[in-house]
Protein backbone atom coordinates (compact mmCIF):
# COMPACT_ATOMS: atom_id res chain seq x y z
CA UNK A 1 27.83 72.47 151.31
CA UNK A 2 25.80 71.33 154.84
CA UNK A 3 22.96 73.03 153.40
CA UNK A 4 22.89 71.67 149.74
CA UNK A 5 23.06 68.29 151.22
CA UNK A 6 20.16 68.73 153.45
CA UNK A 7 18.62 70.12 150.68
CA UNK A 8 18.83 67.40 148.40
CA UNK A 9 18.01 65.17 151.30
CA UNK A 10 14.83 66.59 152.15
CA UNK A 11 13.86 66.69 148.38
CA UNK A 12 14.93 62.82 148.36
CA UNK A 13 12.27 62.85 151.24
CA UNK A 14 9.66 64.52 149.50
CA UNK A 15 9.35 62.52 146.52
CA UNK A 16 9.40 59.37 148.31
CA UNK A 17 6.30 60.71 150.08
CA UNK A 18 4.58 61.45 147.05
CA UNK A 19 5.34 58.38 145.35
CA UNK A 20 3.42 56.98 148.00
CA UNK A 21 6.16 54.88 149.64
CA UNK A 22 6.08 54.10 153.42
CA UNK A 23 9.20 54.99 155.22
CA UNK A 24 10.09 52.82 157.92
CA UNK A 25 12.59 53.17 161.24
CA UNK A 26 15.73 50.63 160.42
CA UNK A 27 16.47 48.63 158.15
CA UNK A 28 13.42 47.21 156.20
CA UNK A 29 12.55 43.61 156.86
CA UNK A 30 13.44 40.66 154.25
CA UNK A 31 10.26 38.69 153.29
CA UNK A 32 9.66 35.35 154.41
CA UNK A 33 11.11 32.88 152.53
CA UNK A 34 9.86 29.31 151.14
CA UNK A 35 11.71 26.58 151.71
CA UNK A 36 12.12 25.45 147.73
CA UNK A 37 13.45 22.07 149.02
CA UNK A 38 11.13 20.09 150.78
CA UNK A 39 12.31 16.67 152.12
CA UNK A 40 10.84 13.86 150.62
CA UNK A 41 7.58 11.86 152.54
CA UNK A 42 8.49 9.22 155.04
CA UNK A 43 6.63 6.32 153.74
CA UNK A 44 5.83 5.44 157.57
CA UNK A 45 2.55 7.45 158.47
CA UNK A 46 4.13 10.38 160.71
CA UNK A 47 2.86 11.33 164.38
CA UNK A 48 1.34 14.10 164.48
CA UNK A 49 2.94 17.10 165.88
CA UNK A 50 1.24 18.46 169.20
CA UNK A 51 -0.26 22.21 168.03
CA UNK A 52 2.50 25.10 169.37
CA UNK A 53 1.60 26.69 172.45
CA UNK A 54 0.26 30.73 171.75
CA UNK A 55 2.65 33.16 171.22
CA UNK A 56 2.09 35.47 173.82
CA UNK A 57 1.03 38.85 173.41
CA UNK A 58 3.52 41.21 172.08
CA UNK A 59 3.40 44.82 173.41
CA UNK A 60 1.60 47.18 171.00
CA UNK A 61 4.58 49.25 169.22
CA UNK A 62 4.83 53.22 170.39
CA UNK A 63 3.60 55.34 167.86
CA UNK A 64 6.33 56.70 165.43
CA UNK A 65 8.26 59.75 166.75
CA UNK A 66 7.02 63.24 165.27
CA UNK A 67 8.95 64.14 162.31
CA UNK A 68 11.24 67.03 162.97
CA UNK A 69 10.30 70.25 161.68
CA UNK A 70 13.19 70.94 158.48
CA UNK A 71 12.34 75.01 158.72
CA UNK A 72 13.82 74.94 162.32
CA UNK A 73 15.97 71.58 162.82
CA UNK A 74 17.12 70.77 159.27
CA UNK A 75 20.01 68.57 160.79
CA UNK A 76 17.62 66.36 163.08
CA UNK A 77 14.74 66.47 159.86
CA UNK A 78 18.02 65.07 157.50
CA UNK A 79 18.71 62.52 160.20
CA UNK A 80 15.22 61.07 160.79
CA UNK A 81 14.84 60.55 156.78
CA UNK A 82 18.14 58.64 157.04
CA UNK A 83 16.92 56.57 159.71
CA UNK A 84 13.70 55.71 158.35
CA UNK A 85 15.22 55.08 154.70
CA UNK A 86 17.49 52.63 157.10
CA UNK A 87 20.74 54.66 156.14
CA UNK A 88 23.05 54.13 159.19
CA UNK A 89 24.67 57.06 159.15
CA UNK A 90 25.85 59.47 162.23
CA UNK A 91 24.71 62.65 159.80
CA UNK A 92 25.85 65.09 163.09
CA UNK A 93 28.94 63.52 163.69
CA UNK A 94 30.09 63.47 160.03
CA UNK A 95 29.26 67.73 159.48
CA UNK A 96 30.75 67.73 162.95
CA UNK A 97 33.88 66.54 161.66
CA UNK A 98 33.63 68.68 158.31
CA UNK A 99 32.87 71.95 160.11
CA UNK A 100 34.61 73.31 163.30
CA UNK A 101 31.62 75.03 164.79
CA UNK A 102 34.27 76.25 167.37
CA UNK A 103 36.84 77.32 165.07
CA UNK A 104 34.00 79.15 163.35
CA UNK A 105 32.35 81.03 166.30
CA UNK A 106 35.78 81.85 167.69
CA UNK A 107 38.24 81.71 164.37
CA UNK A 108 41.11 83.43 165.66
CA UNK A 109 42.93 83.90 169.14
CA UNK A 110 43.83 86.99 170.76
CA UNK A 111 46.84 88.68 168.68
CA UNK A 112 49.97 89.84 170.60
CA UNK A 113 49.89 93.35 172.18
CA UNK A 114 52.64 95.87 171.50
CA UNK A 115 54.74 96.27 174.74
CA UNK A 116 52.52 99.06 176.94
CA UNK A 117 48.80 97.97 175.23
CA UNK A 118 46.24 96.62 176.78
CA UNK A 119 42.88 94.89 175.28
CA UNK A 120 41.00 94.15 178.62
CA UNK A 121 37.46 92.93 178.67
CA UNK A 122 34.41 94.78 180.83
CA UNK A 123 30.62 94.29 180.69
CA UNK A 124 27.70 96.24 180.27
CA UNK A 125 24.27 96.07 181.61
CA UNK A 126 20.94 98.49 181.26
CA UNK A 127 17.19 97.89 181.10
CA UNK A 128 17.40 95.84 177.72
CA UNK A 129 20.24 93.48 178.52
CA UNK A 130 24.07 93.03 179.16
CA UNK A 131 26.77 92.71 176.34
CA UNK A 132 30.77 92.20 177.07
CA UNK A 133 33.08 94.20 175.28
CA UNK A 134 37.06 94.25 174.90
CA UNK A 135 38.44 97.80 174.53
CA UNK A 136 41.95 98.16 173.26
CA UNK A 137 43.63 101.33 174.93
CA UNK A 138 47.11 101.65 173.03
CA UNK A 139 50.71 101.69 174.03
CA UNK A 140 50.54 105.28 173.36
CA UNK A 141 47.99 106.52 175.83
CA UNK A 142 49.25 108.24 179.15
CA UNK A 143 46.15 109.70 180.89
CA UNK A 144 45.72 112.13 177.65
CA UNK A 145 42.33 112.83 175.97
CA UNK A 146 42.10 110.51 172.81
CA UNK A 147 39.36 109.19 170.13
CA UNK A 148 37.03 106.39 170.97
CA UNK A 149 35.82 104.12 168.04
CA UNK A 150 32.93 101.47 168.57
CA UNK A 151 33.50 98.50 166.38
CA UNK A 152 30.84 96.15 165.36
CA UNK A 153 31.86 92.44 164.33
CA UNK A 154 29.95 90.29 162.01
CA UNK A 155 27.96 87.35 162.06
CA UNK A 156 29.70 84.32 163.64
CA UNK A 157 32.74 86.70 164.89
CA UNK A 158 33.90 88.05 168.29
CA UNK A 159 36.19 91.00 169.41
CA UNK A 160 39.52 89.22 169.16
CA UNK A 161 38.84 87.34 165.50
CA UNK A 162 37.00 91.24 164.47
CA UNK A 163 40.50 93.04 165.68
CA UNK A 164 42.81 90.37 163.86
CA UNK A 165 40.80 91.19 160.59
CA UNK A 166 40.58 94.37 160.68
CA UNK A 167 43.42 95.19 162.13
CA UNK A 168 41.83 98.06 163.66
CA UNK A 169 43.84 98.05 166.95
CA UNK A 170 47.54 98.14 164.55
CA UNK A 171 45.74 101.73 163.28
CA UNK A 172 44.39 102.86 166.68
CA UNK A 173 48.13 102.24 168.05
CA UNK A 174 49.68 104.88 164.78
CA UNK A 175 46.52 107.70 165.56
CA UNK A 176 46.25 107.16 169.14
CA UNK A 177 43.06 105.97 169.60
CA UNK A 178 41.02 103.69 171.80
CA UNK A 179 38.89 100.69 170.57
CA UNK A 180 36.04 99.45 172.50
CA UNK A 181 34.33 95.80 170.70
CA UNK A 182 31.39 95.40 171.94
CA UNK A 183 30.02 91.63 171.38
CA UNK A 184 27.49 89.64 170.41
CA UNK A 185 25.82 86.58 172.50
CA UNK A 186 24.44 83.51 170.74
CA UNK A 187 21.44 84.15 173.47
CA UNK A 188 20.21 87.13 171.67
CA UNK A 189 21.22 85.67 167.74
CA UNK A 190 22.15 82.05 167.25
CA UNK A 191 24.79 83.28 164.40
CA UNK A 192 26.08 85.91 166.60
CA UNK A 193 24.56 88.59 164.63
CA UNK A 194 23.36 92.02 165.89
CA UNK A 195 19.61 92.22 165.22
CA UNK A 196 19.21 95.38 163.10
CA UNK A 197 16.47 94.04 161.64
CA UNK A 198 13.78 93.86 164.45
CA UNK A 199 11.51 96.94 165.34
CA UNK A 200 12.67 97.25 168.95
CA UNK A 201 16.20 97.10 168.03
CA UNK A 202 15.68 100.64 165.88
CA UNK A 203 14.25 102.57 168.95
CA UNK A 204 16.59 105.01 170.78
CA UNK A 205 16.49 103.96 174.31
CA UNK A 206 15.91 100.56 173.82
CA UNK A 207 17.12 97.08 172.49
CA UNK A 208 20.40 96.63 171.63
CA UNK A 209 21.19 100.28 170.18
CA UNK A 210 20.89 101.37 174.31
CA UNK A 211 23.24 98.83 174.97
CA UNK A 212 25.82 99.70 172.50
CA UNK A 213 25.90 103.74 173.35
CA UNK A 214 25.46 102.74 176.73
CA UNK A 215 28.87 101.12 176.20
CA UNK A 216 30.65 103.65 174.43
CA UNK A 217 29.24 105.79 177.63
CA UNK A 218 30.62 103.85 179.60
CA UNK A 219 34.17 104.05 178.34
CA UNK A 220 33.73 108.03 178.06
CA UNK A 221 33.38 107.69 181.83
CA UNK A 222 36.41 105.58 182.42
CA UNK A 223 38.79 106.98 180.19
CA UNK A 224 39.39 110.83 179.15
CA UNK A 225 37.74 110.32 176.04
CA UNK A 226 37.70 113.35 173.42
CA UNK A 227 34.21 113.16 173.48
CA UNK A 228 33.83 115.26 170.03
CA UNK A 229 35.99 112.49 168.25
CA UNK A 230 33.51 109.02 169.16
CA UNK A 231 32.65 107.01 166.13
CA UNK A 232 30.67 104.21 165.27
CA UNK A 233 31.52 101.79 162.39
CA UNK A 234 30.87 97.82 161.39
CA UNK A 235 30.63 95.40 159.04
CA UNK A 236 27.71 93.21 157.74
CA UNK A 237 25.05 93.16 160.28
CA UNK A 238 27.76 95.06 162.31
CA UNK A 239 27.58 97.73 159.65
CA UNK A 240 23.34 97.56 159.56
CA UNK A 241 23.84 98.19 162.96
CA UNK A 242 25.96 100.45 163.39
CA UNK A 243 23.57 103.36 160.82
CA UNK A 244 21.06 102.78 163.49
CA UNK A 245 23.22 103.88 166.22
CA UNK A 246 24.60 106.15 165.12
CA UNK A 247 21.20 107.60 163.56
CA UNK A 248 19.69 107.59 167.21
CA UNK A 249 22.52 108.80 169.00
CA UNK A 250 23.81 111.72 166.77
CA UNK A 251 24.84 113.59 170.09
CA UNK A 252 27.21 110.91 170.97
CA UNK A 253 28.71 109.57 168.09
CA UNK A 254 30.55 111.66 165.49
CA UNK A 255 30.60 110.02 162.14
CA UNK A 256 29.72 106.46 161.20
CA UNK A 257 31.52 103.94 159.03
CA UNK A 258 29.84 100.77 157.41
CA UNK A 259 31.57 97.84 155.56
CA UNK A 260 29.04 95.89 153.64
CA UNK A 261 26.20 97.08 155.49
CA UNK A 262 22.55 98.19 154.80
CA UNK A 263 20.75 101.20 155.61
CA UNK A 264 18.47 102.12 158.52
CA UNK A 265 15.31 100.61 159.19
CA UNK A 266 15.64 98.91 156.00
CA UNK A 267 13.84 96.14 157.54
CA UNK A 268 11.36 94.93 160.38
CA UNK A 269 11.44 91.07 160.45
CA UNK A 270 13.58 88.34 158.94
CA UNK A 271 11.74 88.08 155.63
CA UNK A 272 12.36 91.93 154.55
CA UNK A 273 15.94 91.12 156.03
CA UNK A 274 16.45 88.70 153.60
CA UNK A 275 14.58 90.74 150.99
CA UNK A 276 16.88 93.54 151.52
CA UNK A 277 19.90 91.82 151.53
CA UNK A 278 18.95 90.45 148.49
CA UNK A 279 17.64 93.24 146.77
CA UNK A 280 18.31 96.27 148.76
CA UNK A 281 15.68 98.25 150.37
CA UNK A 282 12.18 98.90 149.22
CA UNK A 283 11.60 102.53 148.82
CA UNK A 284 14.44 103.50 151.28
CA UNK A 285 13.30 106.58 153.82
CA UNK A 286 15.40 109.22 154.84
CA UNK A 287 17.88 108.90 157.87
CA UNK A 288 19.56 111.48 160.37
CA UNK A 289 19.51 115.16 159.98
CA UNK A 290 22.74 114.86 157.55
CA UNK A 291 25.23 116.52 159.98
CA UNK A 292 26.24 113.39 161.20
CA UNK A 293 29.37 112.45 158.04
CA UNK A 294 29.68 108.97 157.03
CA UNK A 295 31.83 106.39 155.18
CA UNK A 296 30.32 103.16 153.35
CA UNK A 297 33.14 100.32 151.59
CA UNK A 298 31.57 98.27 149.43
CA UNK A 299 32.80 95.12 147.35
CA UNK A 300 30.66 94.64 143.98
CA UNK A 301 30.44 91.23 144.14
CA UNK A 302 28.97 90.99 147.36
CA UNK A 303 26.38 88.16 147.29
CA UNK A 304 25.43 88.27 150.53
CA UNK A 305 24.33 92.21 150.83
CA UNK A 306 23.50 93.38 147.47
CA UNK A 307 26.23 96.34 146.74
CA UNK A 308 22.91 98.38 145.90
CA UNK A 309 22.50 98.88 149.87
CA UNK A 310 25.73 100.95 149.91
CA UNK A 311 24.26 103.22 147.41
CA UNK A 312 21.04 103.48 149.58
CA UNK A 313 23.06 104.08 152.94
CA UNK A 314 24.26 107.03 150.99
CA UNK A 315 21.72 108.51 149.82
CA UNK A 316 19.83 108.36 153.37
CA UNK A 317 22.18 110.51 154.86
CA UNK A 318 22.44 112.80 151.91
CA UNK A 319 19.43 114.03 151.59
CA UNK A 320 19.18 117.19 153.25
CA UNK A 321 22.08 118.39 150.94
CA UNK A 322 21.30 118.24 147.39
CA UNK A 323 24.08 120.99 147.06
CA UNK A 324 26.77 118.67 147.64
CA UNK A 325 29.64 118.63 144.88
CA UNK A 326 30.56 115.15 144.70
CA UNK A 327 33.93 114.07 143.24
CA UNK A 328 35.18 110.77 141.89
CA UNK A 329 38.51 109.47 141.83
CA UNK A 330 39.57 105.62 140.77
CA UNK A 331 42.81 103.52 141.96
CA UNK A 332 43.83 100.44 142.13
CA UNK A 333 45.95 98.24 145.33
CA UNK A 334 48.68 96.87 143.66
CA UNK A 335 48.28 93.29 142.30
CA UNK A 336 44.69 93.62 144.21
CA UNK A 337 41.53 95.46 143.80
CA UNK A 338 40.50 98.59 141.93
CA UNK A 339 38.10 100.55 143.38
CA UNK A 340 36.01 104.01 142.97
CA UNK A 341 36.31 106.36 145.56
CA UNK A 342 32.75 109.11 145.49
CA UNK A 343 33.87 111.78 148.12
CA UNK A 344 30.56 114.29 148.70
CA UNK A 345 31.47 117.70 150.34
CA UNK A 346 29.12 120.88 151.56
CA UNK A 347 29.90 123.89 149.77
CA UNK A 348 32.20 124.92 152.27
CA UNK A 349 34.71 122.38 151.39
CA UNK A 350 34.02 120.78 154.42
CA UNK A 351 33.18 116.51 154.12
CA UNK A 352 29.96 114.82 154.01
CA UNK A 353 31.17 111.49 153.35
CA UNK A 354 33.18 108.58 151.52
CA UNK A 355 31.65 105.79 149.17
CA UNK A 356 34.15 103.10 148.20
CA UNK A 357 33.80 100.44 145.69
CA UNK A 358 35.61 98.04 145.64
CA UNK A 359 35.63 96.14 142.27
CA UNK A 360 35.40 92.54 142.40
CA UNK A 361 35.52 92.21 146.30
CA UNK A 362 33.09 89.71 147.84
CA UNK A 363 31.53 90.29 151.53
CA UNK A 364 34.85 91.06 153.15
CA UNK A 365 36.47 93.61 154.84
CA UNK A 366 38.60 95.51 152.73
CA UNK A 367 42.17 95.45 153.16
CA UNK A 368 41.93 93.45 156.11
CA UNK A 369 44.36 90.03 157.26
CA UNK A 370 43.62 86.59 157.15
CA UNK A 371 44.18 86.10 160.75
CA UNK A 372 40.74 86.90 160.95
CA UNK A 373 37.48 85.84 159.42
CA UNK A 374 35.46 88.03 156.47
CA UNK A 375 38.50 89.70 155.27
CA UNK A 376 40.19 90.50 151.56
CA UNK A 377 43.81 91.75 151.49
CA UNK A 378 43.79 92.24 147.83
CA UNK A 379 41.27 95.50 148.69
CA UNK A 380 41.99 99.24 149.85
CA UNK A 381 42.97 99.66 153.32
CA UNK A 382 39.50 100.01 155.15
CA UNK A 383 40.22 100.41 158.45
CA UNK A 384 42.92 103.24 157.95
CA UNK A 385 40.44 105.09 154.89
CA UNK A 386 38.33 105.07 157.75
CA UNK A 387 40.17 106.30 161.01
CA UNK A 388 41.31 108.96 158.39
CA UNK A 389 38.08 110.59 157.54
CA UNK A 390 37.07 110.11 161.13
CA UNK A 391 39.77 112.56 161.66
CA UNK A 392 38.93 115.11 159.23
CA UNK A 393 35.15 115.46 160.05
CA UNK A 394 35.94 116.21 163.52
């Protein structure tokens, strides 16, 4: 809605300047006006009226302020077309008031803890940066060897509003497993999102792919960690970047699990982002020696990344196993979702990976609650279907 309404504004804008018609600061002036009502002449001859003394010099006006680029500041560019078409309206005050910009960044608080469990925050720090995390080590844990899973928010989210969502830590606590969110600063993304789409940030050993091992790292030296059961898994950009993590770091992490994510290196700059999100990738290259199993949900109406990119995450790690026997199976969540469930196994029996569909779900997590943001209940259960094959790949 902000953005239509900028939109329209600067197209207002636009044709006003083609037309040809000066925009002025304020309100524009009235023209002089005649007095239509002389008074009559005195039939004595008048005196003549001394000559008014100079006006004095008026200071010469500062030139107009530069207008603001719309590409970068299209809330500033809306405002300064208001002003000079004399509009007195607080534009920033009025979206202000229409969008909680703190509800959104932070949309949830922290959820209650069953009696024992802990979510505690930590920090991380290497060569390329520092990220904070929040790990959630469950009720259930008494100095005994368990999973670790790295999860990767979204755009806009945090650990606490990615947890209530998901409700990743309510499955951790039934399996025994720990949690570890890593998060996102505004610093390195405005929106919060992780940058899977710039070069450096699809290196192993550097960008934000060193931070987010060097996290999961970090909590294998804390905690007695199995370290053959660490996974990797995310949604939206989370999802993006979690495929390159876990492509780089195949000793480390297990299996991988994306939620309406793309596949890796699918792009190098913000244009070919938004091309692949749009469109999926261009002639999308082969990813990760294929031992590395992984599980991709879906929704088919996802207009934000094209459900084409699920397909493509696929068949990157596929591709050194054109053996596979793939079997499909279809279901439905009562009074919610149907979906297609592609399961691709090596000869052996043994599992390769997952693709879920979920039919008519937007850019949501599946199955998730609406105590946090990006979430559909009416969908299957993503966060168990995903702890689940986690477990059988190991």
């Amino acid at each position: 809605m902000k953005l239509n309404f900028l939109t329209q504004m600067r197209e207002a804008a636009q044709q006003i300047i083609s037309k040809g018609i000066p925009l002025q600061r304020g309100a524009p002036k009235a023209p002089a006006m005649r007095d239509i009502n002389p008074p009559p002449p005195s039939a004595a001859p008048s005196t003549p009226e001394p000559k008014p003394a100079p006006e004095p010099a008026r200071p010469q006006a500062a030139p107009p302020a530069a207008t603001p680029n719309p590409a970068t500041h299209p809330a500033e560019y809306a405002q300064d077309i208001l002003n000079r078409m004399g509009i007195s309206v607080d534009l920033q005050a009025n979206l202000d008031r229409a969008i909680d910009f703190g509800t959104l960044l932070n949309p949830s608080p922290a959820q209650p803890l069953p009696e024992g469990a802990q979510f505690v925050s930590g920090s991380y720090v290497n060569h390329a940066g520092s990220r904070n995390y929040k790990l959630y080590i469950p009720a259930s844990y008494h100095g005994q060897a368990m999973p670790l899973l790295v999860m990767l928010h979204g755009c806009t989210q945090n650990p606490d509003d990615f947890a209530a969502g998901t409700q990743m830590n309510q499955v951790a606590e039934e399996m025994g497993c720990f949690v570890v969110y890593p998060e996102q600063t505004a610093n390195a993304n405005h929106s919060k999102c992780w940058n899977w789409f710039n070069a450096i940030d699809q290196q192993r050993g550097q960008g934000e792919p060193s931070i987010i091992a060097g996290i999961a790292q970090q909590i294998i030296d804390e905690y007695p960690v199995n370290e053959r059961q660490v996974y990797i898994a995310g949604l939206s950009a989370g999802g993006a970047m979690a495929v390159i993590v876990g492509t780089l770091y195949p000793e480390l992490f297990a299996a991988v699990g994306v939620h309406s994510g793309l596949p890796f290196a699918s792009a190098q700059d913000l244009p070919s982002a938004l091309s692949a999100m749009k469109r999926g990738m261009q002639g999308a290259a082969k990813a990760g020696n294929g031992s590395q199993p992984i599980i991709v949900f879906h929704g088919d109406s996802d207009t934000t990344v094209n459900p084409v990119n699920g397909e493509q995450v696929m068949a990157q790690r596929l591709h050194n196993h054109r053996g596979a026997r793939p079997s499909v199976q279809s279901g439905a969540v009562p009074n919610g979702y149907r979906y297609t469930q592609t399961t691709h196994t090596r000869q052996d029996g043994t599992p390769l990976g997952e693709h879920w569909v979920v039919h008519g779900a937007g850019h949501a997590w599946s199955g998730g609650s609406a105590s946090g943001s990006y979430t559909d209940a009416k969908g299957p259960d993503a966060s168990r279907e995903m702890l689940r094959f986690f477990r059988t790949v190991s």
